[in-house]
Protein backbone atom coordinates (compact mmCIF):
# COMPACT_ATOMS: atom_id res chain seq x y z
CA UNK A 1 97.48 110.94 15.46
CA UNK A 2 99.90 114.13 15.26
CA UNK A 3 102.36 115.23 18.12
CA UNK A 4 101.05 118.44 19.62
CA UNK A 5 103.77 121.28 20.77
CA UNK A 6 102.76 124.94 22.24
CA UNK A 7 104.00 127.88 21.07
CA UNK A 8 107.13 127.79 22.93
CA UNK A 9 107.99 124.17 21.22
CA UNK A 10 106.86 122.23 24.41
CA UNK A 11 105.36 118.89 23.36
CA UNK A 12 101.56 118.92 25.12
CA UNK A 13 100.99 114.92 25.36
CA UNK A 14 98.99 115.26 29.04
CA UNK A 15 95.40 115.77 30.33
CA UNK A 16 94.86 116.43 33.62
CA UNK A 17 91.20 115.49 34.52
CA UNK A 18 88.91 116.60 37.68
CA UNK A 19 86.03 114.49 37.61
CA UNK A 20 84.34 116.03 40.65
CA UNK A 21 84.91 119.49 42.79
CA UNK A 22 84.12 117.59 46.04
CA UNK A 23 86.54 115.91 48.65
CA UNK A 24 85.93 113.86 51.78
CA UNK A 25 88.97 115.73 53.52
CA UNK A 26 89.24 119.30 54.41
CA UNK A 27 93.13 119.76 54.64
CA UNK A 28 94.04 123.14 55.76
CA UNK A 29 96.38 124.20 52.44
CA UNK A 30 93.23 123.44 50.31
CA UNK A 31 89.90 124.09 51.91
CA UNK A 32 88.38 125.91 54.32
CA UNK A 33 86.78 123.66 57.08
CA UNK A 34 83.28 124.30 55.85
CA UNK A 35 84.03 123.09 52.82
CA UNK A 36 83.37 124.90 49.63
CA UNK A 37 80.23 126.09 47.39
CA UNK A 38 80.44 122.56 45.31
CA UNK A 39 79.17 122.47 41.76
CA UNK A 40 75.61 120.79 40.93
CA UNK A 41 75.52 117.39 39.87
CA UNK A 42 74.16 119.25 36.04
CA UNK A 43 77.37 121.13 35.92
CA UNK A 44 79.43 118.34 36.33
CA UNK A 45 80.52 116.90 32.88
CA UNK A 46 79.11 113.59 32.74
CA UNK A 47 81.55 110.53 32.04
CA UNK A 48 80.68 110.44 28.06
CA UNK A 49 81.37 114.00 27.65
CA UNK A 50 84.94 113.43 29.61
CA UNK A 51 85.64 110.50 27.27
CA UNK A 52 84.62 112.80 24.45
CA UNK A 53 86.84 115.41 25.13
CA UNK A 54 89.53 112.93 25.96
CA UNK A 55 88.95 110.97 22.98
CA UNK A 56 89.38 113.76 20.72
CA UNK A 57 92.59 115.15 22.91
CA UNK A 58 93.84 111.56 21.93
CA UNK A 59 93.71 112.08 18.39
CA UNK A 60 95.27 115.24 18.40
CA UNK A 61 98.39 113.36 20.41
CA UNK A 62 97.49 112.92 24.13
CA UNK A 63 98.70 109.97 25.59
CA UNK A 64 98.68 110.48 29.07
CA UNK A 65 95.54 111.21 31.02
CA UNK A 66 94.94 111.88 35.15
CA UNK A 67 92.21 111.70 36.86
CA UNK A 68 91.95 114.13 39.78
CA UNK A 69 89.66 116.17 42.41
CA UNK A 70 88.54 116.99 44.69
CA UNK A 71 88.91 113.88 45.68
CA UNK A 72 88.17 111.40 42.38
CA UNK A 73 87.13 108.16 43.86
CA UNK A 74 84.20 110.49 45.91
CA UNK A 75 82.47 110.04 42.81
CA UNK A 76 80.46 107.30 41.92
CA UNK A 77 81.20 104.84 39.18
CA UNK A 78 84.49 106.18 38.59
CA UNK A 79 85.95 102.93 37.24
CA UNK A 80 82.68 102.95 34.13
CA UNK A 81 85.18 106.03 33.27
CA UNK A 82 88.33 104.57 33.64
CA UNK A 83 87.31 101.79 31.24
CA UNK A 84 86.05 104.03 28.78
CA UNK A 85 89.21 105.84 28.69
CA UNK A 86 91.46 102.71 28.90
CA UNK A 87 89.79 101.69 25.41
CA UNK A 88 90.46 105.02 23.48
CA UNK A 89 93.32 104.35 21.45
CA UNK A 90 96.51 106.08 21.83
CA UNK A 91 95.96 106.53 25.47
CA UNK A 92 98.82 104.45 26.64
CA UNK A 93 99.28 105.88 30.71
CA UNK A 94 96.20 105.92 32.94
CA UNK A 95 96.71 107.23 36.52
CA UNK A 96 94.73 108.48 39.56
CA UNK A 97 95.45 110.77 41.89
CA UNK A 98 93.49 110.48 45.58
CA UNK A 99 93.77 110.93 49.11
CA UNK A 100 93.86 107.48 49.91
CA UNK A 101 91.03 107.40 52.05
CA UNK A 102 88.61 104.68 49.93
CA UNK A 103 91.43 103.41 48.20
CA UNK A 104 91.42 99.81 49.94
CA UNK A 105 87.91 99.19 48.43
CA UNK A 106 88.58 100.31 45.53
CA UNK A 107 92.25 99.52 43.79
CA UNK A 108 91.04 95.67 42.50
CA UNK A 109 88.39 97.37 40.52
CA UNK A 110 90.03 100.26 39.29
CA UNK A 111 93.37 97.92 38.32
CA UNK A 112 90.76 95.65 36.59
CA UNK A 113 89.08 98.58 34.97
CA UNK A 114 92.67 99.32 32.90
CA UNK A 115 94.20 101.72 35.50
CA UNK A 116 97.56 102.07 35.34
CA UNK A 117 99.02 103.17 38.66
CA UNK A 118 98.08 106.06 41.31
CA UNK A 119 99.64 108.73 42.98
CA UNK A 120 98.71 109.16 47.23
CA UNK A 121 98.82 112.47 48.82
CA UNK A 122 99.92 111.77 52.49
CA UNK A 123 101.51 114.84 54.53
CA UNK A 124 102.25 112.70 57.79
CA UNK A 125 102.51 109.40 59.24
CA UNK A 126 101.60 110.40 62.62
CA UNK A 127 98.15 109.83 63.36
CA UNK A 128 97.37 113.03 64.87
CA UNK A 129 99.33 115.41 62.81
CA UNK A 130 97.43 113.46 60.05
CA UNK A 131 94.28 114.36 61.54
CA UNK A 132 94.86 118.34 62.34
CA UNK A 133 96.22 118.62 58.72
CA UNK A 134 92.78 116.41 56.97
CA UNK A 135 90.88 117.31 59.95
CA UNK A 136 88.74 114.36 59.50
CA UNK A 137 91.09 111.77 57.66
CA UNK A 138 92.15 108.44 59.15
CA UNK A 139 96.33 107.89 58.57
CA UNK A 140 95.23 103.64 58.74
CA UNK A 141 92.77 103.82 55.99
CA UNK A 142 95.85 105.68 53.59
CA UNK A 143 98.26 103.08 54.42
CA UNK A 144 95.99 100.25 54.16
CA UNK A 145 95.38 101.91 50.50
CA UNK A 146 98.57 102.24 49.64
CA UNK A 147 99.79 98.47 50.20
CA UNK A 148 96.48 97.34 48.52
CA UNK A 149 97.32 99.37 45.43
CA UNK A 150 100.73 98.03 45.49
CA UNK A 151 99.39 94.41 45.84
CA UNK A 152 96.86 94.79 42.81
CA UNK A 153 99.64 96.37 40.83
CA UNK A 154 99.04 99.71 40.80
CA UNK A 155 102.85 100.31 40.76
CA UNK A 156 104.71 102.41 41.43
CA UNK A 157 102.69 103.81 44.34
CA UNK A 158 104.34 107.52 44.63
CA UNK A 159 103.30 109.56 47.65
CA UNK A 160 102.91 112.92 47.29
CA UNK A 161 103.89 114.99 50.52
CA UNK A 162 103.40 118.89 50.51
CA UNK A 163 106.44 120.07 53.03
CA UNK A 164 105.25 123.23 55.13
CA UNK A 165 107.57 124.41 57.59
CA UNK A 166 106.45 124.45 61.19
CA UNK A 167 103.25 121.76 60.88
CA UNK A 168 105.41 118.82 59.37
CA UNK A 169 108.57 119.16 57.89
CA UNK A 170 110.14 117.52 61.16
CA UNK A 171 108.81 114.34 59.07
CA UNK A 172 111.25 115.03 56.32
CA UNK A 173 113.38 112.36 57.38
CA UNK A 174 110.72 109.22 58.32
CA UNK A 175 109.26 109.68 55.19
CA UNK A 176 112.64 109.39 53.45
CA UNK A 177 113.96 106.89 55.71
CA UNK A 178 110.23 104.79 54.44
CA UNK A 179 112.22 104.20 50.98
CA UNK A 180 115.13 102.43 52.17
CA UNK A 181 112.88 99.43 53.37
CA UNK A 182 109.55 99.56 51.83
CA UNK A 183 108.96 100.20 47.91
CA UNK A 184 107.61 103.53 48.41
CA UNK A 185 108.54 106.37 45.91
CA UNK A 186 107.76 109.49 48.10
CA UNK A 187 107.50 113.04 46.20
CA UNK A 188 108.60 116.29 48.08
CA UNK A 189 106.74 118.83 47.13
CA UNK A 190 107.24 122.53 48.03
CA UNK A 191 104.01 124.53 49.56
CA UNK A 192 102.81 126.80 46.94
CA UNK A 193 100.76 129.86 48.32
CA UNK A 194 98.02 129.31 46.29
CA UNK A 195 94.03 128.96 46.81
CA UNK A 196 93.34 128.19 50.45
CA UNK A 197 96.82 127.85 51.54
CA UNK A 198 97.10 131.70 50.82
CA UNK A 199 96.15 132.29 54.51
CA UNK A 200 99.69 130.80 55.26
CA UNK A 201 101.97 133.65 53.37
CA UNK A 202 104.92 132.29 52.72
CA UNK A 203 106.13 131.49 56.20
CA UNK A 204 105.18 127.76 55.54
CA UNK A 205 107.42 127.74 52.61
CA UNK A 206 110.45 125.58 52.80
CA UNK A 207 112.83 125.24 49.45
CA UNK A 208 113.79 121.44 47.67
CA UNK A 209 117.42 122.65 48.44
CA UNK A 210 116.44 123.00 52.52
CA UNK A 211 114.76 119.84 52.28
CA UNK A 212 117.47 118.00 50.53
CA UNK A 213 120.48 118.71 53.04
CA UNK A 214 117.74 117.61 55.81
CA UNK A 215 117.61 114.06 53.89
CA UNK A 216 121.00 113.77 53.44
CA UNK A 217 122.74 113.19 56.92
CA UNK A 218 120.88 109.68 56.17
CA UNK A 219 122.45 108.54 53.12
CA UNK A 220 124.08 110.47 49.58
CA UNK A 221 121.07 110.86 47.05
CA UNK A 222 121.89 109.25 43.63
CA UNK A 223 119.92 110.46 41.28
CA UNK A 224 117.75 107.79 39.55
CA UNK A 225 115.56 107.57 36.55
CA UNK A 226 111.73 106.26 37.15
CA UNK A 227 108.81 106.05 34.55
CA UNK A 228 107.26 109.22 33.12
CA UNK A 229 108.36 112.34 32.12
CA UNK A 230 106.85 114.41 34.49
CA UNK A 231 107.83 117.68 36.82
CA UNK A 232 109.64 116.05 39.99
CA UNK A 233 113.90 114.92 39.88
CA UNK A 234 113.92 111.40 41.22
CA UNK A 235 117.10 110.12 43.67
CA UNK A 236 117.22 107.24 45.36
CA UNK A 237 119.24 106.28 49.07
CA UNK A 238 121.52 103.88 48.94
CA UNK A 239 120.48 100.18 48.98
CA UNK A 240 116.82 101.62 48.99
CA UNK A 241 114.28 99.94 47.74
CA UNK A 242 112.41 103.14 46.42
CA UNK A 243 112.82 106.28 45.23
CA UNK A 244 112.88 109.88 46.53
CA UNK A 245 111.25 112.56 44.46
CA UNK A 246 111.42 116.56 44.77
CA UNK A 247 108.84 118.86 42.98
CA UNK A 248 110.10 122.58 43.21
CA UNK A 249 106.74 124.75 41.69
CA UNK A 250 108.29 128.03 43.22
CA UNK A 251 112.19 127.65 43.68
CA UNK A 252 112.89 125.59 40.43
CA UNK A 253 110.04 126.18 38.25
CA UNK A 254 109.45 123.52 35.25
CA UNK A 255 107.04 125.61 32.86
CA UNK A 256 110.15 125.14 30.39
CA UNK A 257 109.16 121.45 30.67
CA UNK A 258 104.95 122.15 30.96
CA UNK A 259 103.37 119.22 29.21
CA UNK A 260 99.91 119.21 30.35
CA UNK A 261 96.40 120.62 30.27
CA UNK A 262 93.77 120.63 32.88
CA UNK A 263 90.45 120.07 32.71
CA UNK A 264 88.10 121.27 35.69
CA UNK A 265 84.81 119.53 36.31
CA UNK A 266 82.28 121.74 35.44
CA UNK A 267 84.36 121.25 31.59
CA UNK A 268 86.96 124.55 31.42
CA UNK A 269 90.00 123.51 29.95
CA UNK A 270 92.93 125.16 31.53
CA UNK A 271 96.47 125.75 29.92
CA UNK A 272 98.13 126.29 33.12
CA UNK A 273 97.52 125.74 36.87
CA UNK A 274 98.18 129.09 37.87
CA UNK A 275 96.09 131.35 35.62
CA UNK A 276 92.85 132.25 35.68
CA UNK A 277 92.66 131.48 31.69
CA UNK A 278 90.49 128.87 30.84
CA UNK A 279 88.07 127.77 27.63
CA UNK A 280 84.59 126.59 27.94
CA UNK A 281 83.92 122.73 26.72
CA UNK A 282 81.13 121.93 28.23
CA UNK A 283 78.60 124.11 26.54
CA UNK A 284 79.91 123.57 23.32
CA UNK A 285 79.85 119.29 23.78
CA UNK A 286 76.36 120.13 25.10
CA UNK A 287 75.13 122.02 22.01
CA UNK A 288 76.51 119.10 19.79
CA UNK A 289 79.73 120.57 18.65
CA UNK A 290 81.26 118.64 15.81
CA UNK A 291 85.11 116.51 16.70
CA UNK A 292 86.63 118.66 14.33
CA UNK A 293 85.48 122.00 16.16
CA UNK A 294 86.03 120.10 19.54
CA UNK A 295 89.83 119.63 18.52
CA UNK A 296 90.51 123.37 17.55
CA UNK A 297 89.00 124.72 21.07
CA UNK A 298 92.11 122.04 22.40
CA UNK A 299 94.19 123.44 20.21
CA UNK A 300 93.01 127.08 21.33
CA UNK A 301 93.95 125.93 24.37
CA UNK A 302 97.47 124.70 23.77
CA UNK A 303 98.33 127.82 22.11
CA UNK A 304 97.49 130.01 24.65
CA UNK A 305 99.92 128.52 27.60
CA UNK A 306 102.10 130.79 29.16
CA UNK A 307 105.80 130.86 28.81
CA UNK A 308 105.77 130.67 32.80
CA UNK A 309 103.99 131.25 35.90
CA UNK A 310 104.35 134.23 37.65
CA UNK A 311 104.04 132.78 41.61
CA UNK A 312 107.54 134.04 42.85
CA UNK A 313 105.56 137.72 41.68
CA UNK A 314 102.23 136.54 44.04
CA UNK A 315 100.35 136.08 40.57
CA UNK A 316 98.41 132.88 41.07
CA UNK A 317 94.74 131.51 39.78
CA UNK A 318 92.25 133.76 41.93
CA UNK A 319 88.85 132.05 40.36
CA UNK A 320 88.71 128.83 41.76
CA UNK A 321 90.68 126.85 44.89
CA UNK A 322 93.12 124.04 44.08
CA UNK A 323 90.74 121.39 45.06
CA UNK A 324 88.41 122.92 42.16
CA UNK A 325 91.23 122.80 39.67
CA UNK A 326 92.51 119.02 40.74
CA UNK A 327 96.23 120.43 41.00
């Protein structure tokens, strides 16, 4: 196993997954309420072809792999996958990223099944903001998820909450104030106008920097280190028991940091969320294509990531919604 790097130098060590297009949620920012045209069940790689690809993304120096949606535990069987890719060697960090919603049922298996730890997207704690955001999402199956997770070891739990002015950033504060006496690592993410959430403009924006002087009449934010090398700059309240996180796509963008590649469902590889650039996989794994051939259309892939996104311009992926590329 080599280390892999980009053009720019960036070490590539992460492989973002979507294992299905579907989701049992229809949040406003990422789907319409009638859903969206969903993939056939023949487009859809099938789990050996994912461990395929994976396996071979492995031996070119992935270690980290994310399994994503739609929503990932809509799809049946998921944790067959999850131990096929906990036994591919060099794959050392396993996670899952989900709405929450079947999470209860399933966190034993999938902790059994070699996952490492998961990642919840929650946008409220009030039950009926929760609902006109999900539209058909109950808040008590999410938190009965997340301690179940925690319980099995799934740890650490981070929530993921998307911050858009007007609907629920008055929440800013409870879900910070949730860190000081609960383990919870919440992740403040700023609304990107991407996909579905386009119909907002930018008036639902609201900056890290807006949100962090909101958070700090509570307590000064020392910045702390937590597992993983990924996007968000972790902080934590004082005599807190977790962690807060801020992820800043459009104010602060971390392309200079970009370590990952995406790979949709129906088997595109993507080098970067928001282009519409993406390689074909599953045609090729179809047709029988060889592990050494496999490994160069990765490698195409790596070498054709962009210095940067251009979302501050407007230029974001037009061909497919966020919930199609698993974010």
């Amino acid at each position: 196993m080599t280390g892999l790097s980009d053009s720019f130098n960036r070490p590539i060590n992460y492989l973002r997954i979507s294992v299905t297009d579907r989701c049992n949620l229809r949040c406003t920012y990422c789907m319409p309420l009638e859903g969206i045209e969903t993939l056939s069940h023949d487009d859809i790689l099938r789990y050996e072809e994912i461990h395929t690809v994976a396996k071979a993304a492995a031996e070119l120096g992935i270690n980290k792999v994310r399994l994503t949606g739609g929503e990932p535990l809509a799809r049946a069987g998921l944790g067959s996958l999850v131990r096929l890719l906990n036994d591919i060697e060099g794959i050392d960090d396993l996670s899952i990223t989900t709405n929450g919603m079947f999470l209860a049922q399933r966190a034993h298996e999938l902790k059994e099944a070699g996952l490492n730890r998961v990642n919840v997207s929650l946008d409220s704690l009030q039950t009926g903001k929760f609902k006109e955001i999900t539209r058909v999402g109950e808040l008590e199956e999410v938190l009965k998820g997340i301690e179940e997770a925690k319980s099995v070891g799934l740890n650490p739990v981070k929530i993921n909450m998307v911050v858009m002015r007007g609907i629920n950033d008055d929440e800013i504060v409870d879900f910070a104030r949730k860190t000081i006496h609960e383990d919870w690592h919440v992740r403040f993410i700023e609304f990107m106008p991407v996909g579905n959430g386009q119909q907002y403009g930018r008036e639902r924006y609201i900056s890290i920097n807006e949100i962090t002087e909101r958070i700090e009449p509570i307590g000064s934010l020392e910045p702390h280190k937590l597992d993983g090398n990924g996007p968000a700059k972790y902080y934590r309240l004082p005599d807190a028991k977790g962690t807060i996180g801020f992820i800043s796509p459009v104010s602060e963008h971390f392309c200079f940091q970009c370590n990952r590649l995406r790979l949709t469902a129906d088997g595109k590889l993507r080098p970067c969320l928001l282009s519409d650039d993406e390689i074909d996989l599953r045609n090729p794994l179809r047709n029988g294509v060889s592990v050494d051939d496999l490994k160069k259309l990765v490698k195409k892939a790596i070498d054709s990531k962009p210095e940067c996104h251009n979302l501050k311009m407007g230029t974001t992926a037009k061909n497919r919604s966020m919930c199609q590329i698993g974010g």
